[in-house]
N, C-alpha and C. Protein backbone atom coordinates (compact mmCIF):
# COMPACT_ATOMS: atom_id res chain seq x y z
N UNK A 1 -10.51 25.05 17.26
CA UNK A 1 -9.89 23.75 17.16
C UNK A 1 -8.41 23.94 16.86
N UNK A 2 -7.23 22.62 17.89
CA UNK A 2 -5.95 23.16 17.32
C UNK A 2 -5.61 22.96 15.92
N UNK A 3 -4.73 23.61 15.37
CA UNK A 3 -4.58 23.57 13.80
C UNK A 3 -4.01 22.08 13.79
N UNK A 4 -4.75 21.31 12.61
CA UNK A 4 -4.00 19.97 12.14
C UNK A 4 -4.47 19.08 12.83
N UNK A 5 -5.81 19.07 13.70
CA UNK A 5 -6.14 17.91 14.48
C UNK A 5 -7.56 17.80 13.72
N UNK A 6 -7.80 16.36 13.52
CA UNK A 6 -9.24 16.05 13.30
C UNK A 6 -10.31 16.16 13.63
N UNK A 7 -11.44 16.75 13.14
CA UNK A 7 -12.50 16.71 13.87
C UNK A 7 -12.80 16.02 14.63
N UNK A 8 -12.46 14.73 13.83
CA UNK A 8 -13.14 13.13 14.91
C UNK A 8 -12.49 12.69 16.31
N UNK A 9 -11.44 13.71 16.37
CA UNK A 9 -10.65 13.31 17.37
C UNK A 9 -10.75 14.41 18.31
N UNK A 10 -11.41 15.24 17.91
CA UNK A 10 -11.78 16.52 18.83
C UNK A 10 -13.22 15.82 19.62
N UNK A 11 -13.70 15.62 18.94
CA UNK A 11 -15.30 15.05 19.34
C UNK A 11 -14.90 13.55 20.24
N UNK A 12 -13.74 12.98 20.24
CA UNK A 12 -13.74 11.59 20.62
C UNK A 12 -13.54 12.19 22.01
N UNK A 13 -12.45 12.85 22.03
CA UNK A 13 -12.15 13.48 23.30
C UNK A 13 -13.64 14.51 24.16
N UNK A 14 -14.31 14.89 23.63
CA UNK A 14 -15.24 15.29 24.13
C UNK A 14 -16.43 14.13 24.83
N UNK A 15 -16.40 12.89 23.72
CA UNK A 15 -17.45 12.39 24.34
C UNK A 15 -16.64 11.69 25.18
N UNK A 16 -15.96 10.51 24.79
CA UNK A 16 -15.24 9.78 25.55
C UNK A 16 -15.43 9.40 27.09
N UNK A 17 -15.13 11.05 27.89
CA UNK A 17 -15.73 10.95 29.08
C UNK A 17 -17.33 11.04 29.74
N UNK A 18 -17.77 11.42 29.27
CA UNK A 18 -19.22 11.46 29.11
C UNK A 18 -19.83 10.01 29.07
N UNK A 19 -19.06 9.57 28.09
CA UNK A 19 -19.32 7.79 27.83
C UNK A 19 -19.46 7.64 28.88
N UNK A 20 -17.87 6.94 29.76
CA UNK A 20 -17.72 6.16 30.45
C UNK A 20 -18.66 6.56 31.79
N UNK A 21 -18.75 8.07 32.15
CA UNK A 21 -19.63 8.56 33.24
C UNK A 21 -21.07 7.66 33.21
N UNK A 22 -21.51 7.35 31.96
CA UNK A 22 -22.71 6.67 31.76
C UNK A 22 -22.43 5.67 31.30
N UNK A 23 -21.15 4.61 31.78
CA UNK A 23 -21.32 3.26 31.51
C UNK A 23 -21.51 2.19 30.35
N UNK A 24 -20.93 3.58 29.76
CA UNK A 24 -21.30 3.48 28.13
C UNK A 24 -19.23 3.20 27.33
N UNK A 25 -19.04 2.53 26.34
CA UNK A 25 -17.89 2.79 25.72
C UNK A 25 -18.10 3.49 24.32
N UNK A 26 -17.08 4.42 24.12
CA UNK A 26 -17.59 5.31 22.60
C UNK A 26 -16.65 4.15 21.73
N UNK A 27 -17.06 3.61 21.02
CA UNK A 27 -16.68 2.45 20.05
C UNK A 27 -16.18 3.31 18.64
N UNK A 28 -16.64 4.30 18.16
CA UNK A 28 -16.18 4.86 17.32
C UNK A 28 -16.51 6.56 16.76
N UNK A 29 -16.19 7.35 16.42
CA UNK A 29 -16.66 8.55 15.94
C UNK A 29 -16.26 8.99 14.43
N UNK A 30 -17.19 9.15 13.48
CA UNK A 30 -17.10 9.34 11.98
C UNK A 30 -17.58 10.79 12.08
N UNK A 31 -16.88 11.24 10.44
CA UNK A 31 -17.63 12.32 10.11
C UNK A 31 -17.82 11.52 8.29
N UNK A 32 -19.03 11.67 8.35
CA UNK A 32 -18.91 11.03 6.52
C UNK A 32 -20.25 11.88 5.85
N UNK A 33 -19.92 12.10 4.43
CA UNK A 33 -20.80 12.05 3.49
C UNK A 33 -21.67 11.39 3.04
N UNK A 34 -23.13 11.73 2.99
CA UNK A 34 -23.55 10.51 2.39
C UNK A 34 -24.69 11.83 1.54
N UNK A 35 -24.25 11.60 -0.27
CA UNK A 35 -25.09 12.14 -0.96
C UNK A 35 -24.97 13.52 -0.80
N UNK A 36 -25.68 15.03 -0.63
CA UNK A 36 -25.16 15.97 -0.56
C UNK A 36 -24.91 16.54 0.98
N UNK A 37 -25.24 15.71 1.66
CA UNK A 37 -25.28 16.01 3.71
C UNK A 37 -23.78 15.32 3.99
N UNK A 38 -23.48 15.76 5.09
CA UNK A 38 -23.11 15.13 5.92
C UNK A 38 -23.01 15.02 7.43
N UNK A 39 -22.65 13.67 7.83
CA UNK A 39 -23.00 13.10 9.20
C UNK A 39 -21.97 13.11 10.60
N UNK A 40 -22.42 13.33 11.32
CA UNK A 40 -21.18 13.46 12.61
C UNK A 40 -21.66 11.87 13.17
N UNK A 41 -21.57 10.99 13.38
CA UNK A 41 -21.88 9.78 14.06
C UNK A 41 -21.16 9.72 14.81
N UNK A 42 -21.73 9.13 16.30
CA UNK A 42 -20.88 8.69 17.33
C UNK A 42 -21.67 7.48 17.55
N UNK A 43 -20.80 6.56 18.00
CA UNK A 43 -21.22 5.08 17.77
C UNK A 43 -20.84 4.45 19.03
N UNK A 44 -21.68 3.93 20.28
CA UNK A 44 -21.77 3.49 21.15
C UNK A 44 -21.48 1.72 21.56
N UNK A 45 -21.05 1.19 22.53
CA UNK A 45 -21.34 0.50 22.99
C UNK A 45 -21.32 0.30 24.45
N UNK A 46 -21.91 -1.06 25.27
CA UNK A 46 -21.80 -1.04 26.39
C UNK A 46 -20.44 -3.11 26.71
N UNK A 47 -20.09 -3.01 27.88
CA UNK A 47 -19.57 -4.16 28.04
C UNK A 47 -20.57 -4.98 28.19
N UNK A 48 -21.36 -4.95 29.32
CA UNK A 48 -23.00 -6.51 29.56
C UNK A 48 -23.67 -5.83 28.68
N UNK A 49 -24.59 -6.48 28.11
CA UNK A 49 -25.64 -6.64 27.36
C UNK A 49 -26.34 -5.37 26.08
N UNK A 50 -26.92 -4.79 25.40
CA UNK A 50 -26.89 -4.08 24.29
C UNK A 50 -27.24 -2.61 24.71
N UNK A 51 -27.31 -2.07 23.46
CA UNK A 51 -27.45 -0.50 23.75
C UNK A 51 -28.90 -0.54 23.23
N UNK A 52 -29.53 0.54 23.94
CA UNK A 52 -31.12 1.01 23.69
C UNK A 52 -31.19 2.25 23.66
N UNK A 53 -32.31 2.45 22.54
CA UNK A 53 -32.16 3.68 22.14
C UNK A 53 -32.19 5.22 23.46
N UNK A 54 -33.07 4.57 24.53
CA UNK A 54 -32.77 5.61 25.43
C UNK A 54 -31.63 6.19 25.78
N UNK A 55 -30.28 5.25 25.70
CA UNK A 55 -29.03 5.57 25.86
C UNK A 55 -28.70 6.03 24.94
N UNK A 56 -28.65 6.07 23.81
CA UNK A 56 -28.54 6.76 22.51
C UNK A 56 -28.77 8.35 22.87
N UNK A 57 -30.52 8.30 23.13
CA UNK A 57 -30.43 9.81 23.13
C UNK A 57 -30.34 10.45 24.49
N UNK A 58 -29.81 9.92 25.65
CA UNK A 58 -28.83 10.11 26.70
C UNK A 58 -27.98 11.29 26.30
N UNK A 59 -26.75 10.14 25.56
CA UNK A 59 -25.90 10.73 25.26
C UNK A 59 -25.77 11.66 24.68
N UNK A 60 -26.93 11.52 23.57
CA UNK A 60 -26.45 12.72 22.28
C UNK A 60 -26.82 13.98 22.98
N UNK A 61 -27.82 13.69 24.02
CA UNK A 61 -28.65 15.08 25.15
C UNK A 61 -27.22 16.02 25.44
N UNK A 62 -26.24 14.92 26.12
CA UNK A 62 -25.37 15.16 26.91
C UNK A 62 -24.33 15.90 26.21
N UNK A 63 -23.36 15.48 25.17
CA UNK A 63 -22.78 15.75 24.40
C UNK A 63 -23.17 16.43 23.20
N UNK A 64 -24.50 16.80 22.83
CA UNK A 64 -24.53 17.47 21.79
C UNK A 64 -23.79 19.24 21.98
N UNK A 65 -24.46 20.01 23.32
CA UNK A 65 -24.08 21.20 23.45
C UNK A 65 -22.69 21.31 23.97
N UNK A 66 -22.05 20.50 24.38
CA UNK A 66 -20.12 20.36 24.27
C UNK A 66 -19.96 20.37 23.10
N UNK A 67 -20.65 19.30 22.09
CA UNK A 67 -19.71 19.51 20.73
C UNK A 67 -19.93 20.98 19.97
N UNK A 68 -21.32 21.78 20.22
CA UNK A 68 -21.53 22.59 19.57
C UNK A 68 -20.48 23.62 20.30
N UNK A 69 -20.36 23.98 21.63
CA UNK A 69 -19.51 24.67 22.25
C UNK A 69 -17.74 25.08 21.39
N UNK A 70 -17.11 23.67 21.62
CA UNK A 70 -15.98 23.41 21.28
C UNK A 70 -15.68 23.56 19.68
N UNK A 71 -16.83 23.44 19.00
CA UNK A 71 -17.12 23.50 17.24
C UNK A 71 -16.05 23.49 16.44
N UNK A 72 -15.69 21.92 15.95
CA UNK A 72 -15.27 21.45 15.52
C UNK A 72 -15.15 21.11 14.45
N UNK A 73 -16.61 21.70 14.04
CA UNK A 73 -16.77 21.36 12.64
C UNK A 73 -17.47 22.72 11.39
N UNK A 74 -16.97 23.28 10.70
CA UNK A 74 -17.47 24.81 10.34
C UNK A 74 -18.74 24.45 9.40
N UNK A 75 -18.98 23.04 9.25
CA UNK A 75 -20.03 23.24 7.89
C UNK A 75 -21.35 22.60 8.63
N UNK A 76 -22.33 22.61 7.64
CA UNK A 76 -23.35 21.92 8.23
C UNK A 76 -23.34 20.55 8.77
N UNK A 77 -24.12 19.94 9.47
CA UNK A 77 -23.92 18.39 9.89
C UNK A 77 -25.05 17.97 10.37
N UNK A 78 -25.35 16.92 9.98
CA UNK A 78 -26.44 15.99 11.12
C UNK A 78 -25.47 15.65 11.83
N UNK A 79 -26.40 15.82 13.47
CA UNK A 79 -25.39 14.27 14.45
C UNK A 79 -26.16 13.19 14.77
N UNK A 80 -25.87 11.92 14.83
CA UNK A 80 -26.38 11.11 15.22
C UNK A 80 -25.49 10.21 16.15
N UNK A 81 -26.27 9.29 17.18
CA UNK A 81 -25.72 8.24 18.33
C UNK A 81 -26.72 7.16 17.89
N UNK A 82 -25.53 6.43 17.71
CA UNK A 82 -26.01 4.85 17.58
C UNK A 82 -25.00 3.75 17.99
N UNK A 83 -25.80 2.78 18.82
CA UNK A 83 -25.11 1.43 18.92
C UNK A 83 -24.06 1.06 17.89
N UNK A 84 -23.14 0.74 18.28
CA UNK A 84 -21.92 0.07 17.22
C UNK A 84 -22.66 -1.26 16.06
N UNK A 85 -23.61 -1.38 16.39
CA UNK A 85 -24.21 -2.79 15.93
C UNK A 85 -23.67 -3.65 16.12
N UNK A 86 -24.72 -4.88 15.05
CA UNK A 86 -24.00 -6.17 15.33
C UNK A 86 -23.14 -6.11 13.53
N UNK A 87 -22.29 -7.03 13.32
CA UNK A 87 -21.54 -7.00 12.25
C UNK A 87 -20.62 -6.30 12.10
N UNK A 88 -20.32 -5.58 13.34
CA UNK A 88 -19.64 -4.44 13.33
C UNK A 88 -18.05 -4.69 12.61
N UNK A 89 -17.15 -3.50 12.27
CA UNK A 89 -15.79 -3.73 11.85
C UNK A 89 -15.26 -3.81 13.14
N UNK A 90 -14.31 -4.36 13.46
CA UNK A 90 -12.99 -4.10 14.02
C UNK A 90 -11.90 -2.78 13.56
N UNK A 91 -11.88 -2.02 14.24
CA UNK A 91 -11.08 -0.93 13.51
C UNK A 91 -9.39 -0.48 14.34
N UNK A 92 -9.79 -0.88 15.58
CA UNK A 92 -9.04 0.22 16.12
C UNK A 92 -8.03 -0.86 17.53
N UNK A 93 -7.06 -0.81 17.84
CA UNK A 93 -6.74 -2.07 18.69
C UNK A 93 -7.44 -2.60 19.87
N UNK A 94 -8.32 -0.89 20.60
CA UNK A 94 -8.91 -1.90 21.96
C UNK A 94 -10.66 -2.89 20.93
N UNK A 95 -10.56 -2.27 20.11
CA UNK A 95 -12.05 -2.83 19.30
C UNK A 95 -11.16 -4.59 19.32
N UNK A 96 -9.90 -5.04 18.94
CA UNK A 96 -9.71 -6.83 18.95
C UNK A 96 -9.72 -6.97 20.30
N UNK A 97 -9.09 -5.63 21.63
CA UNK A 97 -9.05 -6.50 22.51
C UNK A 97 -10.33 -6.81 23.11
N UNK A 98 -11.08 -6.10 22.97
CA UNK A 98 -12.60 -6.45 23.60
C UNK A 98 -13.97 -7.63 23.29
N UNK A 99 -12.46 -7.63 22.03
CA UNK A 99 -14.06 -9.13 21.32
C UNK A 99 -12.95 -10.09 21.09
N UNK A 100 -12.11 -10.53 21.95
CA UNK A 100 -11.17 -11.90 21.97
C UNK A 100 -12.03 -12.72 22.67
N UNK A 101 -11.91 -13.73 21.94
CA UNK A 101 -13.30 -15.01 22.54
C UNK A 101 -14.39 -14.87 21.61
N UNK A 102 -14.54 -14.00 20.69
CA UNK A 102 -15.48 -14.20 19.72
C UNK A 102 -15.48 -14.29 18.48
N UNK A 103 -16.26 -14.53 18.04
CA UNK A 103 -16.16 -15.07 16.06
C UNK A 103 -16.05 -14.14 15.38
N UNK A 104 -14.98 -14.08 14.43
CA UNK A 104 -14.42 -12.77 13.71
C UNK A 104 -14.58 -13.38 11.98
N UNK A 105 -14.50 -12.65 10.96
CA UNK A 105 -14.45 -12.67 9.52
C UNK A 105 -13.27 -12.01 9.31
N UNK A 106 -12.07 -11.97 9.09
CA UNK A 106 -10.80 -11.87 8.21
C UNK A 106 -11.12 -11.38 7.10
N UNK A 107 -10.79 -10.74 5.91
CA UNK A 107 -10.77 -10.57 4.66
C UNK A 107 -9.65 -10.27 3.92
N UNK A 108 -8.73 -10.55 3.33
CA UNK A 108 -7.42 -10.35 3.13
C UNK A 108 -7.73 -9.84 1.85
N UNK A 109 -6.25 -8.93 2.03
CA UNK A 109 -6.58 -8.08 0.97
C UNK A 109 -5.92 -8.90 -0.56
N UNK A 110 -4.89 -9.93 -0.04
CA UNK A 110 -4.59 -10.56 -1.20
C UNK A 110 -4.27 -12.09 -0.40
N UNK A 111 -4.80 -13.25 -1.22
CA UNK A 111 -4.96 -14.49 -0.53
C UNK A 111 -3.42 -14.88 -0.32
N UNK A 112 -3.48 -15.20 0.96
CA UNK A 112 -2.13 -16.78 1.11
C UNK A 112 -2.36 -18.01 1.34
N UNK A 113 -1.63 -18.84 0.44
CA UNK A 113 -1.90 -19.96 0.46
C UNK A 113 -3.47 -20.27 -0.06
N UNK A 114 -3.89 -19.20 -0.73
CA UNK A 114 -5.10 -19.79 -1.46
C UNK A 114 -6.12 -19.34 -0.31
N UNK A 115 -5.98 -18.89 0.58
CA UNK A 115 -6.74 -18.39 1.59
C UNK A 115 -6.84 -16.42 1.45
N UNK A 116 -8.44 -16.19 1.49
CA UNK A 116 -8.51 -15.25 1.25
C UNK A 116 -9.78 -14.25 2.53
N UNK A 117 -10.18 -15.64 2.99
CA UNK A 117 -10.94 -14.98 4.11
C UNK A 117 -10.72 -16.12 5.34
N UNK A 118 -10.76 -15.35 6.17
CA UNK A 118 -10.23 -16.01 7.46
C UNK A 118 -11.75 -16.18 8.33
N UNK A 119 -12.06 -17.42 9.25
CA UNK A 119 -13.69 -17.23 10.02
C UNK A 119 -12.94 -17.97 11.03
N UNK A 120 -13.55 -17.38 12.54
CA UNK A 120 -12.83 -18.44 13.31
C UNK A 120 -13.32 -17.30 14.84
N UNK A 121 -12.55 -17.99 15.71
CA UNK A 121 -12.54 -17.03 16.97
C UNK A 121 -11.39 -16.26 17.34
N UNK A 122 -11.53 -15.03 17.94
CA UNK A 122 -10.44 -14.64 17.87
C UNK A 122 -9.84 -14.32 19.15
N UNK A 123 -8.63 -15.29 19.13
CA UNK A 123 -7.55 -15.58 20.34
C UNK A 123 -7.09 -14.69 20.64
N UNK A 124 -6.57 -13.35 19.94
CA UNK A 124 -5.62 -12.41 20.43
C UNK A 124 -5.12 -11.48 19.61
N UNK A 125 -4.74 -10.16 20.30
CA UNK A 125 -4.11 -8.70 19.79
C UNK A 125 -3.01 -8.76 20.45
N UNK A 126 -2.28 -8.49 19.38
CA UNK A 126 -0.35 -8.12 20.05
C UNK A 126 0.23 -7.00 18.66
N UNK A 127 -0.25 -6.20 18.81
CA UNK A 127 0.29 -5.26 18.11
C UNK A 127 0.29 -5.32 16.53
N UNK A 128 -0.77 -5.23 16.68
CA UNK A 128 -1.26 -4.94 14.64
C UNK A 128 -1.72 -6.70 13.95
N UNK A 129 -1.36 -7.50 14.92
CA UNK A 129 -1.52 -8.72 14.90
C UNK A 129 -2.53 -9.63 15.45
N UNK A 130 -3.28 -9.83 14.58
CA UNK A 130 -4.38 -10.62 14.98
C UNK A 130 -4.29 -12.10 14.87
N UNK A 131 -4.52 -13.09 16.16
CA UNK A 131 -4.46 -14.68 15.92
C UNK A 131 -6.09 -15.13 16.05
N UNK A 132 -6.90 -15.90 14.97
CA UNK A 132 -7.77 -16.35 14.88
C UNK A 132 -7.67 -18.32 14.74
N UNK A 133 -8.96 -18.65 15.53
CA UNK A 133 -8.59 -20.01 15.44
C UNK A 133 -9.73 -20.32 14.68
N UNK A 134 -9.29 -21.14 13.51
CA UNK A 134 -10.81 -21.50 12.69
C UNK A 134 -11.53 -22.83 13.47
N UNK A 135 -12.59 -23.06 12.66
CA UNK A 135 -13.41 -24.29 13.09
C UNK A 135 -12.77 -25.70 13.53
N UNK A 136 -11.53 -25.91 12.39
CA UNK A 136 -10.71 -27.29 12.46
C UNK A 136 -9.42 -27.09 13.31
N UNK A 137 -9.39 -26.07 14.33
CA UNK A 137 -8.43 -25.95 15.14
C UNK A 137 -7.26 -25.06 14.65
N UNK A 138 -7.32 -24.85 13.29
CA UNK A 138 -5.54 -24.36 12.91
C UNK A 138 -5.82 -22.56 12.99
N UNK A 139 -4.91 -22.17 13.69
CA UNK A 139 -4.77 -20.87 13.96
C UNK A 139 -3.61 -20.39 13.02
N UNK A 140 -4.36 -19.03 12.33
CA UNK A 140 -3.65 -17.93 11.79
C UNK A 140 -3.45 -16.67 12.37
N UNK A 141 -2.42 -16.29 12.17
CA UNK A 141 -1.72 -14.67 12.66
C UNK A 141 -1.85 -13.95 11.38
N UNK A 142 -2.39 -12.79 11.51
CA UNK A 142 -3.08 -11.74 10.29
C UNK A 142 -2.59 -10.61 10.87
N UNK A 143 -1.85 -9.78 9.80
CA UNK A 143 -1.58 -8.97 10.06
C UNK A 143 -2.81 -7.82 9.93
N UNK A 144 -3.51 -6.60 10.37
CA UNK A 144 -4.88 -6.54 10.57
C UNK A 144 -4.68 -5.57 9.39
N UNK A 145 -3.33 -4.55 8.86
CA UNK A 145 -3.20 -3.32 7.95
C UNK A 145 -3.17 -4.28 6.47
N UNK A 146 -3.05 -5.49 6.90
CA UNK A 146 -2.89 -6.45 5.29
C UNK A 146 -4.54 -7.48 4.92
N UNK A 147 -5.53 -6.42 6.09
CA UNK A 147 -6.89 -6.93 5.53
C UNK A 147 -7.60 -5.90 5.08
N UNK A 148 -8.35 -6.12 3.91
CA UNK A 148 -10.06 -5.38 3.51
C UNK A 148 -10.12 -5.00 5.27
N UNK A 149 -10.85 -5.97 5.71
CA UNK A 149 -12.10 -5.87 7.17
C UNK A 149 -11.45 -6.57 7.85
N UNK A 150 -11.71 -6.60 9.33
CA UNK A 150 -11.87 -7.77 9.98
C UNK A 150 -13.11 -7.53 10.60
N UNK A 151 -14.62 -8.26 10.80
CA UNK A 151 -15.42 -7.88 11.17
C UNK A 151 -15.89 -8.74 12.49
N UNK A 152 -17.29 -8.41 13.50
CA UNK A 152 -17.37 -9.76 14.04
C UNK A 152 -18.80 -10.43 12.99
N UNK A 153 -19.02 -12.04 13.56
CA UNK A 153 -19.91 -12.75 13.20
C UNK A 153 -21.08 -13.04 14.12
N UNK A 154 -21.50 -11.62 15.04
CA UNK A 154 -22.21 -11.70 15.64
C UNK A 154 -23.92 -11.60 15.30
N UNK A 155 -24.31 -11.43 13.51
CA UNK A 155 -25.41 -10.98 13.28
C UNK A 155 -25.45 -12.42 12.56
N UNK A 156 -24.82 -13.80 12.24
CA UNK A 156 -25.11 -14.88 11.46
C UNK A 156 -26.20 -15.77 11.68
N UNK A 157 -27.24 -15.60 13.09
CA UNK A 157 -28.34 -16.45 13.62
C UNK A 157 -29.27 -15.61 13.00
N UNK A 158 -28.92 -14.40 12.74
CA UNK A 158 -30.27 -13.53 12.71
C UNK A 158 -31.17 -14.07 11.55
N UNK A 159 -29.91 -14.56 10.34
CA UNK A 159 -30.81 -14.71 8.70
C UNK A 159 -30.71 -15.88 8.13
């Protein structure tokens, strides 16, 4: 691996294309701790309709012996492939441009105007800038590095 580059960004570049070959978008790639393990996650989505687990282990088929090849990572690891879910964060700029037109949660990290969470749809990405329109029509511009989250509100029918 070159010196000073991230794992996660070694592995993004690995799957990345693989994704799209299978119609698939890589929505995100973690490496995290949880307890004394830790996890390589690559986190899927598709544009029409959801991810199933067959595509899951598609991919991981596909990309597991590239990542082991390229080895990126010197310690132990689970890997896992999973759907981005529903509730998902917003993290990254094409993640607002791909869900403009849909219902987002805001969370600010410190309230304005007495406003501390933002719910609404979200109109648009222009560079670190998010415009959401709430229920009663009035649209806010959020800056996205001056929130907790911005998440979507796609899991709220479920409960």
């Amino acid at each position: 691996m070159a010196k000073g580059r991230k794992a996660t960004d070694v592995v993004e570049e690995i799957v990345k294309p693989v994704c799209e070959q299978m119609g698939l978008v890589l929505w995100d790639v973690r490496f995290e701790k949880e307890g004394p393990d830790w996890f390589l996650r690559v986190f899927i989505d598709k544009d029409e309709g959801s991810i199933n687990i067959d595509e899951c282990e598609a991919l991981s088929r596909a990309v597991d012996p590239l990542i082991d090849e390229a080895d990126p990572i010197s310690q132990n690891y689970y890997f896992e492939v999973s759907s981005a879910g529903l509730g998902r964060k917003l993290l990254k700029p094409f993640h607002f441009e791909k869900k403009i037109g849909q219902k987002v949660l805001a969370r600010l990290i410190r309230a304005v105007d007495g406003v501390k969470e933002i719910k609404g749809t979200l109109k648009s990405y222009n560079d670190g800038i998010i415009t959401i329109e709430a229920e009663d029509s009035t649209q806010y511009d959020v800056v996205v590095k001056e929130t907790s989250f911005v998440k979507l509100c796609d899991d709220e029918d479920l409960f």
